[in-house]
N, C-alpha and C. Protein backbone atom coordinates (compact mmCIF):
# COMPACT_ATOMS: atom_id res chain seq x y z
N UNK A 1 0.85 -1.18 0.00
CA UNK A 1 0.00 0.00 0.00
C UNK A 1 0.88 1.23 0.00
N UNK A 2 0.65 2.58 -0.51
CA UNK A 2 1.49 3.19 -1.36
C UNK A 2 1.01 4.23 -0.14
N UNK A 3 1.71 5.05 0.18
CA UNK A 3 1.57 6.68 1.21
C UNK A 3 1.24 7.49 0.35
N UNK A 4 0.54 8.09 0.88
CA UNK A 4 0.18 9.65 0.09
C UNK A 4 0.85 10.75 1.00
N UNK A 5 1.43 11.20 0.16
CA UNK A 5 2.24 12.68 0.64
C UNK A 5 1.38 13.58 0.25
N UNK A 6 0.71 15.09 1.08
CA UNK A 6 0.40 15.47 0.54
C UNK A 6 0.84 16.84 0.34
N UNK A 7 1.76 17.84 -0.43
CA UNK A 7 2.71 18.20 -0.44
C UNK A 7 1.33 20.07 -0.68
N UNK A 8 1.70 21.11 0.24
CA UNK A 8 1.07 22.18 0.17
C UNK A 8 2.42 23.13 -0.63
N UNK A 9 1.69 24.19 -1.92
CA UNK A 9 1.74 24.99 -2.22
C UNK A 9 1.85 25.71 -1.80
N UNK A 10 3.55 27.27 -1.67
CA UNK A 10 2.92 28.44 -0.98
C UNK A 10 2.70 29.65 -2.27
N UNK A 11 1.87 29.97 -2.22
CA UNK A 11 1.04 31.07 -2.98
C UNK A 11 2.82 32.30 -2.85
N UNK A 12 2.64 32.42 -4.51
CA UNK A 12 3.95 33.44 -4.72
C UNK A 12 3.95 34.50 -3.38
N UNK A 13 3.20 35.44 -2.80
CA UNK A 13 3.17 36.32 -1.70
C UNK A 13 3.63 35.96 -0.84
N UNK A 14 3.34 34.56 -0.25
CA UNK A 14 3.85 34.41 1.26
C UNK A 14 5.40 33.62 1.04
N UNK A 15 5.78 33.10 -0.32
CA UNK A 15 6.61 32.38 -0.76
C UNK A 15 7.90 33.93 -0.18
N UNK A 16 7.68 34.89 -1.11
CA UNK A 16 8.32 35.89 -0.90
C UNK A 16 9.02 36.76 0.27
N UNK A 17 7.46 36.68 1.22
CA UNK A 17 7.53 37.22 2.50
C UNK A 17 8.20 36.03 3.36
N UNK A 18 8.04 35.02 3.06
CA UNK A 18 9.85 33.89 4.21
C UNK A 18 10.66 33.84 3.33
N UNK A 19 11.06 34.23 1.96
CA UNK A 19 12.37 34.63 1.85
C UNK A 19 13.16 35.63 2.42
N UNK A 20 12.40 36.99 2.03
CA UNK A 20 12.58 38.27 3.00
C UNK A 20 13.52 38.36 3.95
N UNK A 21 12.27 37.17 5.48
CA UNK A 21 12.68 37.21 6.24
C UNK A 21 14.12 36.15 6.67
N UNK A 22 13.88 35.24 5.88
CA UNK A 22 15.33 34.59 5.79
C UNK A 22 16.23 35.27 5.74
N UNK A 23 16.11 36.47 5.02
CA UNK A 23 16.86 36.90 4.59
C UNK A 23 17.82 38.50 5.53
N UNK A 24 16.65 38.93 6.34
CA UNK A 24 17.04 39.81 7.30
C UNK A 24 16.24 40.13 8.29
N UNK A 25 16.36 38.55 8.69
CA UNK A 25 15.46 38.88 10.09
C UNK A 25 16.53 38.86 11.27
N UNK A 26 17.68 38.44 10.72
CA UNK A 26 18.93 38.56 12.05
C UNK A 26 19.84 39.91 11.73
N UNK A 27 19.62 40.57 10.45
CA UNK A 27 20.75 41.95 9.99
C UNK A 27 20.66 42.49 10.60
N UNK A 28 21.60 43.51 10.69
CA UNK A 28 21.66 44.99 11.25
C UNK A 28 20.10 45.89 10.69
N UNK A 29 19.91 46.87 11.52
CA UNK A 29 18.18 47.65 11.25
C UNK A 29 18.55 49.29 12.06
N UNK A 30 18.21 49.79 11.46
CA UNK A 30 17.93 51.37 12.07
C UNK A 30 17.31 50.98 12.99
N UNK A 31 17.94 51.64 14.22
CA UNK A 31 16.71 52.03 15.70
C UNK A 31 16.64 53.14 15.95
N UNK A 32 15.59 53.83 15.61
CA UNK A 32 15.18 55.06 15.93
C UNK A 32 14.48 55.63 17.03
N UNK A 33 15.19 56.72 17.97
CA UNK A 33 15.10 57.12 19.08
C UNK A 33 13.63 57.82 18.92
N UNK A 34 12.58 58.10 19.79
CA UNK A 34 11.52 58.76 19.14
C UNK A 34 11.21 59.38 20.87
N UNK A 35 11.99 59.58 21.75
CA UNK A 35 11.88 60.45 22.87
C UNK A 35 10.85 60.09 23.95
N UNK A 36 11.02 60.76 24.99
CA UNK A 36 10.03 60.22 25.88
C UNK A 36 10.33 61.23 26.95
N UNK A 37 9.69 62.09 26.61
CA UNK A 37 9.64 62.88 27.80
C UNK A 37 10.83 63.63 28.59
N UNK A 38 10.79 63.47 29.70
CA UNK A 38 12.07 63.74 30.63
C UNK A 38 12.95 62.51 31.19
N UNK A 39 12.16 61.44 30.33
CA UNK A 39 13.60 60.38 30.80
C UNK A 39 14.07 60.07 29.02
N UNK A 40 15.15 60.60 29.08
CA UNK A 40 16.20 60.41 27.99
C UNK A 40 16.74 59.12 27.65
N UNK A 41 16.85 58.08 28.88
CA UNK A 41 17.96 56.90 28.52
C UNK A 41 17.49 56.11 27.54
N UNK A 42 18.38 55.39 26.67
CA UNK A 42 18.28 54.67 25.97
C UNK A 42 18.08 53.55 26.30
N UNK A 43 18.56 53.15 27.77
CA UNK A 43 17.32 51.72 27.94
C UNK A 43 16.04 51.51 28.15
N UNK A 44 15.25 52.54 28.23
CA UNK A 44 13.55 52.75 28.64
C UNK A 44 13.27 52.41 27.10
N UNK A 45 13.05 51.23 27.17
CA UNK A 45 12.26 50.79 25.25
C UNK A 45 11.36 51.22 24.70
N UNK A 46 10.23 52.28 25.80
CA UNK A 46 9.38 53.08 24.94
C UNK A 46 10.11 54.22 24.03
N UNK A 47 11.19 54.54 24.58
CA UNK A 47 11.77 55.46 23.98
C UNK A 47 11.99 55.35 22.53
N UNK A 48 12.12 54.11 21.97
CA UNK A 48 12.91 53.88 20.99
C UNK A 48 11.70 52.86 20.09
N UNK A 49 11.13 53.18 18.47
CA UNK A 49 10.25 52.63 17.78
C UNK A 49 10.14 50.73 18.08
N UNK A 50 8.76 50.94 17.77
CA UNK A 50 8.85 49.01 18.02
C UNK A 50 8.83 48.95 19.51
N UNK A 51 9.56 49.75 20.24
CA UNK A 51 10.00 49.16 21.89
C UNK A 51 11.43 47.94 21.43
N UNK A 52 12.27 48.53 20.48
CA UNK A 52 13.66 47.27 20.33
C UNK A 52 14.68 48.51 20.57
N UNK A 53 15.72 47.86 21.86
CA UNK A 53 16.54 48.68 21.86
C UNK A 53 17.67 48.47 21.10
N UNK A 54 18.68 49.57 20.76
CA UNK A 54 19.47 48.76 19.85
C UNK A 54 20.49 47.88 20.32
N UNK A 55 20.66 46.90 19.13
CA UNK A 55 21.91 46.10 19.55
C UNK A 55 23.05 45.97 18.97
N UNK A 56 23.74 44.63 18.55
CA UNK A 56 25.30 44.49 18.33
C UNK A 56 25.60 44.97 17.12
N UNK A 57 24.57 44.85 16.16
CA UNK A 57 24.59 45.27 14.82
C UNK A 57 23.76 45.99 14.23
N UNK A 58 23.53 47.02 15.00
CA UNK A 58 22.42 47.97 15.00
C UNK A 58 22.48 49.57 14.70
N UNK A 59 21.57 50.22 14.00
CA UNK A 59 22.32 52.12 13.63
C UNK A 59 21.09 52.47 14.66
N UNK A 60 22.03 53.68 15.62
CA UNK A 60 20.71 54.13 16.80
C UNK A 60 20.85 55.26 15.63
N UNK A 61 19.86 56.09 15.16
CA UNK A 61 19.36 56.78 14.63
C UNK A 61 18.60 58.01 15.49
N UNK A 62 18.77 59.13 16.17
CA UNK A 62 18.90 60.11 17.60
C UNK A 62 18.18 61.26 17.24
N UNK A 63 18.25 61.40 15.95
CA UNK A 63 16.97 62.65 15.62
C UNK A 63 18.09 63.88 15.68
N UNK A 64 17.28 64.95 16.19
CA UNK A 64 17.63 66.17 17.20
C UNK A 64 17.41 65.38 18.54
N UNK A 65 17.09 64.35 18.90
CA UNK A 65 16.84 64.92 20.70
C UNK A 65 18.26 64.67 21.09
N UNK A 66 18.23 65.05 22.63
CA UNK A 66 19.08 64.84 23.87
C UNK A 66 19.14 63.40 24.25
N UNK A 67 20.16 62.77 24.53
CA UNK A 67 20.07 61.32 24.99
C UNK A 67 21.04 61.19 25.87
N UNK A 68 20.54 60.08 26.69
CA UNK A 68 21.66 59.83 27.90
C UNK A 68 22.27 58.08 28.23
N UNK A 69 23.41 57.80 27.85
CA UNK A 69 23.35 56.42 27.95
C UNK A 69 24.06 56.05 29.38
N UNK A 70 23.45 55.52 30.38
CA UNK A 70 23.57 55.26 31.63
C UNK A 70 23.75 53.42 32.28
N UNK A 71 23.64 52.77 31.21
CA UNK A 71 23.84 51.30 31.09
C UNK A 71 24.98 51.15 29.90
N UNK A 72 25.08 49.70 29.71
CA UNK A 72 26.08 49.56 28.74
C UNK A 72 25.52 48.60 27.74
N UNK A 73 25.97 49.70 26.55
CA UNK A 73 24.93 49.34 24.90
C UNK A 73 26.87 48.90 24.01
N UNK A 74 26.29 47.67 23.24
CA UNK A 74 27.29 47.79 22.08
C UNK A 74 26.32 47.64 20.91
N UNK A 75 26.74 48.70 19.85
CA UNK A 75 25.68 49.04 18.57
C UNK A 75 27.19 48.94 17.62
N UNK A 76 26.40 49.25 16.53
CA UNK A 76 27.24 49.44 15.46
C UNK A 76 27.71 51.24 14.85
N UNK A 77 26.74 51.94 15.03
CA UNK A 77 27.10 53.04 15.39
C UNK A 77 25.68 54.25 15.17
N UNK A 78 25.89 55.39 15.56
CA UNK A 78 24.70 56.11 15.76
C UNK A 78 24.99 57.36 15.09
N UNK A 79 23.77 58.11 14.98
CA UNK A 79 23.93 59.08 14.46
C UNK A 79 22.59 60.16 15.01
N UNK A 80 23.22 61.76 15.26
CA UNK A 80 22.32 62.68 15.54
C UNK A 80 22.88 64.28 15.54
N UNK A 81 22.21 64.99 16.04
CA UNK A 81 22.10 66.43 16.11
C UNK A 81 21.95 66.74 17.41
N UNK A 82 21.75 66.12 18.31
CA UNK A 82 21.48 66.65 19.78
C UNK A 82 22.39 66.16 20.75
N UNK A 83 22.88 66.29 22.05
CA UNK A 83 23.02 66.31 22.71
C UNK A 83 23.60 64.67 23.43
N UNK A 84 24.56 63.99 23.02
CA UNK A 84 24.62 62.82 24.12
C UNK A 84 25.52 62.61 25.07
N UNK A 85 24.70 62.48 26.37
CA UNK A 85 25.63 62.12 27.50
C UNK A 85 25.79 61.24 27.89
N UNK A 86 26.45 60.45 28.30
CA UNK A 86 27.30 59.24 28.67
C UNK A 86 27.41 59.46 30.67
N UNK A 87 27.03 58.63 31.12
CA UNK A 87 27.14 58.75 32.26
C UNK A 87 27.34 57.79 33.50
N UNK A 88 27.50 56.84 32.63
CA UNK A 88 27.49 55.69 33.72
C UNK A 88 27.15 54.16 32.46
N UNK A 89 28.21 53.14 32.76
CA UNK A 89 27.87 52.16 31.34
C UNK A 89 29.15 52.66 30.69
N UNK A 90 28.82 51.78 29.48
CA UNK A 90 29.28 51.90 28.08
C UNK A 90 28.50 52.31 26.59
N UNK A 91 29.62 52.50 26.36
CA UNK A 91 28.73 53.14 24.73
C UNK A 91 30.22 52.48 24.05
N UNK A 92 29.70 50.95 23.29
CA UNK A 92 30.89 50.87 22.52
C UNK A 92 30.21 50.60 20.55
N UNK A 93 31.02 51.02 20.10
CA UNK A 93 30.25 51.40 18.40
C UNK A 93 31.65 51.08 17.67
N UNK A 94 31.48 50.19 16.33
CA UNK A 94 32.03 49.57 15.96
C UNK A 94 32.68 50.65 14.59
N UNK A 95 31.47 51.35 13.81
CA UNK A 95 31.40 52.61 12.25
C UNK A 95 31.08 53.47 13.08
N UNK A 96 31.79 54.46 11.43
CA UNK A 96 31.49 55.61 11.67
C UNK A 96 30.17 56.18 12.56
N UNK A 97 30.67 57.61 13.11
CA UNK A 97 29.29 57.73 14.04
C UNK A 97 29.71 59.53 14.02
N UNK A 98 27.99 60.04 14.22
CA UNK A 98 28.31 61.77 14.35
C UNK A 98 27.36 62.04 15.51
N UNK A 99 27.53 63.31 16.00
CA UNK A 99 26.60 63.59 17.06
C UNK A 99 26.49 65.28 17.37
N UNK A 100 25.77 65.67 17.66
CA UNK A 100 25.41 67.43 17.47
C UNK A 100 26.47 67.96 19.00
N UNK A 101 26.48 67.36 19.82
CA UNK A 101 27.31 67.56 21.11
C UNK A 101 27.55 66.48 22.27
N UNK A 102 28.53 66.08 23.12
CA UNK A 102 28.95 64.94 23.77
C UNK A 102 29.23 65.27 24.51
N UNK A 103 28.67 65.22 25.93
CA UNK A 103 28.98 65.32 27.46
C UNK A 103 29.47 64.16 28.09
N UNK A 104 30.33 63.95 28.52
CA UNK A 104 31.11 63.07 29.09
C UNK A 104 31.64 63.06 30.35
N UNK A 105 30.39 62.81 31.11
CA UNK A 105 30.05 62.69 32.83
C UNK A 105 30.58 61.74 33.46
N UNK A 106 30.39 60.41 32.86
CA UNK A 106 31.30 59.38 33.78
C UNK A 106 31.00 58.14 32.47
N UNK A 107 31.01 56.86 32.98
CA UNK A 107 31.37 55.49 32.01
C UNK A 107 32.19 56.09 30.75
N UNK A 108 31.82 54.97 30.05
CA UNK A 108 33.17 54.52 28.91
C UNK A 108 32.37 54.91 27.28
N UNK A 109 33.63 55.83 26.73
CA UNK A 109 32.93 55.85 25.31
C UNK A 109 33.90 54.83 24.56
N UNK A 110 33.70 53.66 23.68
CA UNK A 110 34.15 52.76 23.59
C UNK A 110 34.17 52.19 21.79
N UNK A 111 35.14 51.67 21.53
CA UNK A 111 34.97 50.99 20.21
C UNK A 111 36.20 51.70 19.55
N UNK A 112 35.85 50.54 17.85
CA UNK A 112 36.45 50.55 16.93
C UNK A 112 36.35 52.02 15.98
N UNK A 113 34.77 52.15 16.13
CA UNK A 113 34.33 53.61 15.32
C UNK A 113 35.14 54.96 15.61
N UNK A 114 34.70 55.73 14.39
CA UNK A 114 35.75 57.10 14.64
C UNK A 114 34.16 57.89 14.98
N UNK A 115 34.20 59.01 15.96
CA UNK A 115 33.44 59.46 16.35
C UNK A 115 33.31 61.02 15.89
N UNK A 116 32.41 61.93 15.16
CA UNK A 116 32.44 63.33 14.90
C UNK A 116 31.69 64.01 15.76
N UNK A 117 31.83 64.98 16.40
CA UNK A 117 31.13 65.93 17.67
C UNK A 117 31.50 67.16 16.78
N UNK A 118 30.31 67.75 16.54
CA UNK A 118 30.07 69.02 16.09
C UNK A 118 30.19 70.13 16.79
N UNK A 119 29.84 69.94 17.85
CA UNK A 119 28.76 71.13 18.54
C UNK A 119 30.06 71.20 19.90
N UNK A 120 29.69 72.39 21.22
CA UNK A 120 30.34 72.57 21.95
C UNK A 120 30.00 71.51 23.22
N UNK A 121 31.24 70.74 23.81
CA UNK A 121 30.81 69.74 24.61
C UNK A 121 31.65 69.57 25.76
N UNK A 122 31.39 68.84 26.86
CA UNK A 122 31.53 69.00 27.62
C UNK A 122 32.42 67.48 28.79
N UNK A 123 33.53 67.70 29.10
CA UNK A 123 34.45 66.22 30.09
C UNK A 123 34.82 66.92 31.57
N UNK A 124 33.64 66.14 32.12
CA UNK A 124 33.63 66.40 33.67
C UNK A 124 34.45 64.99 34.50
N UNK A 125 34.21 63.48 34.08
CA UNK A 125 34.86 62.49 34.24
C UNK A 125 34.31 61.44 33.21
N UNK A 126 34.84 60.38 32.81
CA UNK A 126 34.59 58.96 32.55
C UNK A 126 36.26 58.69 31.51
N UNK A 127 35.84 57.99 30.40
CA UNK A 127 36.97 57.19 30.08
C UNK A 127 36.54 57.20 28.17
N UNK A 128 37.49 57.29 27.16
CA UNK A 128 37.35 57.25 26.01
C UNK A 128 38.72 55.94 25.60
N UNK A 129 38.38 55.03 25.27
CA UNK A 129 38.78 53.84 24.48
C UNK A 129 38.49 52.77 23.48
N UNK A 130 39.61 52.45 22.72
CA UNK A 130 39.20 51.60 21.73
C UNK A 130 40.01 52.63 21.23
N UNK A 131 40.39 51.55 19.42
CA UNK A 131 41.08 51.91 18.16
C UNK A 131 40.55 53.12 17.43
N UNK A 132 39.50 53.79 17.40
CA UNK A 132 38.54 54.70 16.92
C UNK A 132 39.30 56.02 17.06
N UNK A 133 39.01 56.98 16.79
CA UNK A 133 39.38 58.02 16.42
C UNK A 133 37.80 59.14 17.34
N UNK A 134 38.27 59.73 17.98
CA UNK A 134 37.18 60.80 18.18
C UNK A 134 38.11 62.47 17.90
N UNK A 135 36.64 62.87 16.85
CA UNK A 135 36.77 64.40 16.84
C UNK A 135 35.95 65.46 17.38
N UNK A 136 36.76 66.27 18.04
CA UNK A 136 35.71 67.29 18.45
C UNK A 136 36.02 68.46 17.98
N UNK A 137 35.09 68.96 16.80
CA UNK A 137 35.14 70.06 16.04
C UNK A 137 34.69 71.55 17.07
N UNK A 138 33.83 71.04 17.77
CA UNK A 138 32.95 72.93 18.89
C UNK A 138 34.30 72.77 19.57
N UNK A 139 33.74 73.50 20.51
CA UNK A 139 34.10 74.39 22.05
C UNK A 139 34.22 72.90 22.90
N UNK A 140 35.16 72.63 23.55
CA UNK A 140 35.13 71.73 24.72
C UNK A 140 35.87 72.04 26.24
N UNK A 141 34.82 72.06 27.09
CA UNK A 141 35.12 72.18 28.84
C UNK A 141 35.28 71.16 28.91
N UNK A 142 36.69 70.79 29.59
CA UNK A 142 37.39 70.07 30.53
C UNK A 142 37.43 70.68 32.06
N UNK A 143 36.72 70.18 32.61
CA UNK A 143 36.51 70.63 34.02
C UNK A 143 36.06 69.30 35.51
N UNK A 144 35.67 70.08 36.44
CA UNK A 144 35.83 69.00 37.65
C UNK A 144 36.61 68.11 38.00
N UNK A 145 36.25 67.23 39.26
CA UNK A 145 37.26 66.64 39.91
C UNK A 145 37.99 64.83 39.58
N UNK A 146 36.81 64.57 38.52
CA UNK A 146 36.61 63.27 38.17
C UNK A 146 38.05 63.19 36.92
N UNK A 147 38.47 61.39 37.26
CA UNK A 147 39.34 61.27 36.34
C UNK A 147 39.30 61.34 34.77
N UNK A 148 40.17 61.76 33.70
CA UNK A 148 39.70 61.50 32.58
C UNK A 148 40.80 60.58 31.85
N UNK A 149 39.99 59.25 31.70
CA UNK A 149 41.05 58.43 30.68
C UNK A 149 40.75 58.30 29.47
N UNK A 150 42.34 58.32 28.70
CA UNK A 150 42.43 57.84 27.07
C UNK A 150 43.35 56.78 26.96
N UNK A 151 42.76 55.43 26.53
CA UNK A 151 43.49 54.46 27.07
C UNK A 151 42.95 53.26 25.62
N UNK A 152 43.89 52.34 25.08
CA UNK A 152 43.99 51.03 24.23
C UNK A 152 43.92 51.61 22.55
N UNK A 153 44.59 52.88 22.71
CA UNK A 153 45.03 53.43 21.02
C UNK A 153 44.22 54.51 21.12
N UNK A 154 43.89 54.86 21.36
CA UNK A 154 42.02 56.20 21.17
C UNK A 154 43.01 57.16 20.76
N UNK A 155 42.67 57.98 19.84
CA UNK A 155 43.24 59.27 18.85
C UNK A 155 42.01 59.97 19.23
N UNK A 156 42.22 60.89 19.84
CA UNK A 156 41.50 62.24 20.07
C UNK A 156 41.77 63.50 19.41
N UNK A 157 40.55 64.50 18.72
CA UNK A 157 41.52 65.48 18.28
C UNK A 157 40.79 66.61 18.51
N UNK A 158 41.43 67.42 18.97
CA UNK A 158 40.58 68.82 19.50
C UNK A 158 40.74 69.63 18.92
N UNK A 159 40.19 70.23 17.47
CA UNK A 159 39.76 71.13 16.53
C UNK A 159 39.27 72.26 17.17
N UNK A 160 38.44 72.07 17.78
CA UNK A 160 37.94 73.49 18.42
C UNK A 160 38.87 74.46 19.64
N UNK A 161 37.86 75.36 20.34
CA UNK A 161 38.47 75.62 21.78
C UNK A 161 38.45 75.11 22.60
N UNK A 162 39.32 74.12 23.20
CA UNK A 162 39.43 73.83 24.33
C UNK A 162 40.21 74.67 25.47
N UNK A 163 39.22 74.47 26.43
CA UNK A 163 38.78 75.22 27.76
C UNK A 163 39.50 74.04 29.14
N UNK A 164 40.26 74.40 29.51
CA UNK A 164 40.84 73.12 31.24
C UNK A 164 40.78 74.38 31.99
N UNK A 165 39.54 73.79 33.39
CA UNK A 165 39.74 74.46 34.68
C UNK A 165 39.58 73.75 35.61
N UNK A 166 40.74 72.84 35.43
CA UNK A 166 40.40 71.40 36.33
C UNK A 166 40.97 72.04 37.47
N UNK A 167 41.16 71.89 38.73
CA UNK A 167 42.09 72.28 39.96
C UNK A 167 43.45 71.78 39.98
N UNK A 168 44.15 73.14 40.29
CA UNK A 168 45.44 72.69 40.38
C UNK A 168 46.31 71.44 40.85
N UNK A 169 45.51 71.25 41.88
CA UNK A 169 45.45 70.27 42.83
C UNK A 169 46.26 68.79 42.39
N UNK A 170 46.02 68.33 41.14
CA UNK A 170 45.87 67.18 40.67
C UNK A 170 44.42 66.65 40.97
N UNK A 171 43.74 67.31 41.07
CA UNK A 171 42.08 66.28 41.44
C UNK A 171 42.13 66.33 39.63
N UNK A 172 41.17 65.79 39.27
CA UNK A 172 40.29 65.52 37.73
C UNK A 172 41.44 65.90 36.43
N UNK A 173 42.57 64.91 36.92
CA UNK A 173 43.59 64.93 35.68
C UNK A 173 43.42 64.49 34.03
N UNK A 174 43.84 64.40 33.77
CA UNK A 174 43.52 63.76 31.98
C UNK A 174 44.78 62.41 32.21
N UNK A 175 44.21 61.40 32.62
CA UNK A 175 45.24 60.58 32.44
C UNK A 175 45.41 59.56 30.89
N UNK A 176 46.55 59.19 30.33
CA UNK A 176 46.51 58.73 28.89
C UNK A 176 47.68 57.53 28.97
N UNK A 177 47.42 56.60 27.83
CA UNK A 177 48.53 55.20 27.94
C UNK A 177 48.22 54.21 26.80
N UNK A 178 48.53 53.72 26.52
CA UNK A 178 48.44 52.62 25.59
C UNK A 178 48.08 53.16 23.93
N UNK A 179 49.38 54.06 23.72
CA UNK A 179 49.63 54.43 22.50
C UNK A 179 48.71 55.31 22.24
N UNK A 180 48.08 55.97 22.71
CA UNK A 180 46.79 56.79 22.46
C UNK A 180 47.50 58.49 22.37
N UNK A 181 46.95 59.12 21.45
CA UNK A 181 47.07 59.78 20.62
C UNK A 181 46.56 61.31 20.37
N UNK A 182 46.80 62.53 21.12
CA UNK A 182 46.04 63.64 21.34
C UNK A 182 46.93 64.68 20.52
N UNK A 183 45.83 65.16 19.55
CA UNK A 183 46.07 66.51 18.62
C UNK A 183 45.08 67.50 19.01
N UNK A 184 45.89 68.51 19.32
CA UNK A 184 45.10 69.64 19.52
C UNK A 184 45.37 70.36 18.03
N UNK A 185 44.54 70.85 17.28
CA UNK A 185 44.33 71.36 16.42
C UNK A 185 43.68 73.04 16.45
N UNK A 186 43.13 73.25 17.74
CA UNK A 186 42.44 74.41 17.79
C UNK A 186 43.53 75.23 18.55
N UNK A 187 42.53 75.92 20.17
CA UNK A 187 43.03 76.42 20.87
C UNK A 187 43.08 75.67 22.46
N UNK A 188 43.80 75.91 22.66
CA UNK A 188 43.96 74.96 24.40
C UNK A 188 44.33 76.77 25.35
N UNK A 189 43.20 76.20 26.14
CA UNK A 189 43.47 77.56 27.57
C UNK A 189 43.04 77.04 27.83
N UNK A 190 44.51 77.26 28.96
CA UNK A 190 44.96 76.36 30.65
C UNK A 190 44.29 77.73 31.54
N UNK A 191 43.09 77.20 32.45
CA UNK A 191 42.53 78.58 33.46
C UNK A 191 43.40 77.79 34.59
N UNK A 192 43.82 76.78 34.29
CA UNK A 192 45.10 75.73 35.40
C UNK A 192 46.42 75.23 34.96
N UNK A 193 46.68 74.82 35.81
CA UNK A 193 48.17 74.22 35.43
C UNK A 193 47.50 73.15 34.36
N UNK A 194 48.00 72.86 33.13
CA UNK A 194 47.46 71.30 32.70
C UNK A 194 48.29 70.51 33.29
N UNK A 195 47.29 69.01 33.63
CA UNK A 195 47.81 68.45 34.58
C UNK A 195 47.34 66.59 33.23
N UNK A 196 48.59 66.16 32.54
CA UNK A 196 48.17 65.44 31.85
C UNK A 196 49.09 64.23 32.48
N UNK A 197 48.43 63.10 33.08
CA UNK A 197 49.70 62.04 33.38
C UNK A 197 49.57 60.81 32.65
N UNK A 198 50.77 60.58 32.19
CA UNK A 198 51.11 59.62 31.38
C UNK A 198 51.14 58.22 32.32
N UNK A 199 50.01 57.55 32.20
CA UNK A 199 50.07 56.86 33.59
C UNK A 199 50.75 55.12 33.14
N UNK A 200 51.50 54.62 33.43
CA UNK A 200 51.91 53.20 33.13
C UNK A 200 51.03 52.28 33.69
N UNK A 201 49.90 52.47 34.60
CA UNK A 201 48.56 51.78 35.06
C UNK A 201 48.00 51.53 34.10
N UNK A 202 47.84 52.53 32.81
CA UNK A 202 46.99 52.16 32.06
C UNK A 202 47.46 51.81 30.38
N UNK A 203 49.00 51.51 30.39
CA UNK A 203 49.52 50.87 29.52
C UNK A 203 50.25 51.99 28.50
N UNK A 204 50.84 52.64 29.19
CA UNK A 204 51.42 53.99 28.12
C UNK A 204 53.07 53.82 27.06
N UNK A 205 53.35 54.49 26.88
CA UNK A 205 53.11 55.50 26.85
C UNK A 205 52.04 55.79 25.73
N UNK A 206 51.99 57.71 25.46
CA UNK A 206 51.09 58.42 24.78
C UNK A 206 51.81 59.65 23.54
N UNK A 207 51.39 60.02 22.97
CA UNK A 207 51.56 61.15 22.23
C UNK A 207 50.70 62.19 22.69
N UNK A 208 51.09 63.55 22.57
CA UNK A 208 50.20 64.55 22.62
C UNK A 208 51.29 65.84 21.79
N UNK A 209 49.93 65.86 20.58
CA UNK A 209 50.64 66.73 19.34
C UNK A 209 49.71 68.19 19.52
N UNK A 210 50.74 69.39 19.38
CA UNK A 210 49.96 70.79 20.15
C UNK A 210 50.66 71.73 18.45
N UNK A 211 49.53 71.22 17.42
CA UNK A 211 49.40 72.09 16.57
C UNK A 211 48.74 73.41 16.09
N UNK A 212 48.31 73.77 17.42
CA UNK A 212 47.37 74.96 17.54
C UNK A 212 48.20 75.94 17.62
């Protein structure tokens, strides 16, 4: 006695729609920030379309708003016009990435990506590392008591005015190491002693090129 198979047809439409998704249902996807009020962070998932926050292979897409990353995100890289602060966490990004202005309160700005900062911004404490390249084209305050590290290759380059009124003291130094790489390109005013230590804690030495 012989089996009957009975073998279903999928209609060209839906044939299409599971190729599709075969096809990029695991890719990289724009995540677009769409705001929320007075809480900024990027882990509150209403914040961000769908409710998907971004991930390993992911473009955060920032609009104009203000954002604050206070946990630790690895994306592929982001892009905006407003305002991001970093404050606690990581922010590590693999591509290119731009941003309207970058406050840098405390945690780690991180990765392979080269980073563009337009706008006038602001290093009170945290840490910039990874192979990447960050530029800061505005105005940048270097100020308060918190440490600032450049540490595992990071090329920094300060195009604009930069502003240090850290305390003489040695409190909130700029510490740097592991081949990492500082061009000043603009203007540098010391309202302090600059207080830059080349620290062997964190794998140095450093360059610091003063073409301004």
């Amino acid at each position: 006695m012989k089996s009957c198979q009975h073998r279903r047809r999928l209609s060209p439409l839906a044939l299409a729609a599971l190729l599709a998704l075969g096809a990029t249902g695991l890719n990289a996807a724009p995540r677009t920030y769409v705001g929320g009020g007075p809480t900024s962070f990027w882990d509150v998932v209403a914040n961000w379309t769908g409710g998907i926050l971004p991930g390993a292979a992911d473009d955060a897409i920032l609009g104009a708003f203000n954002t604050q990353v206070g946990t630790s995100f690895t994306i592929n890289s982001f892009v905006g016009t407003g305002a991001l602060t970093v404050s606690a966490g990581s922010l590590s990004f693999a591509a290119a990435s731009s941003i309207g202005a970058l406050n840098l309160t405390g945690g780690t700005l991180a990765g392979t990506g080269n980073l563009q900062v337009a706008g006038a911004s602001t290093w009170t404490s945290g840490t910039m590392t990874g192979s990447g390249t960050t530029t800061i084209n505005g105005a940048l305050a270097i100020s308060d008591g918190g440490l600032k590290d450049i540490t595992a290759g990071r090329t920094v380059n300060f195009n604009g005015t930069t502003t240090w009124t850290n305390a003489s003291d040695g409190a909130g130094r700029l510490r740097t190491g592991s081949s990492t790489t500082l061009n000043n390109n603009g203007t540098w005013l010391d309202q302090n002693a600059f207080n830059n230590q080349i620290s062997p804690d964190l794998g140095g030495p450093s360059t610091f090129v003063n073409a301004g």
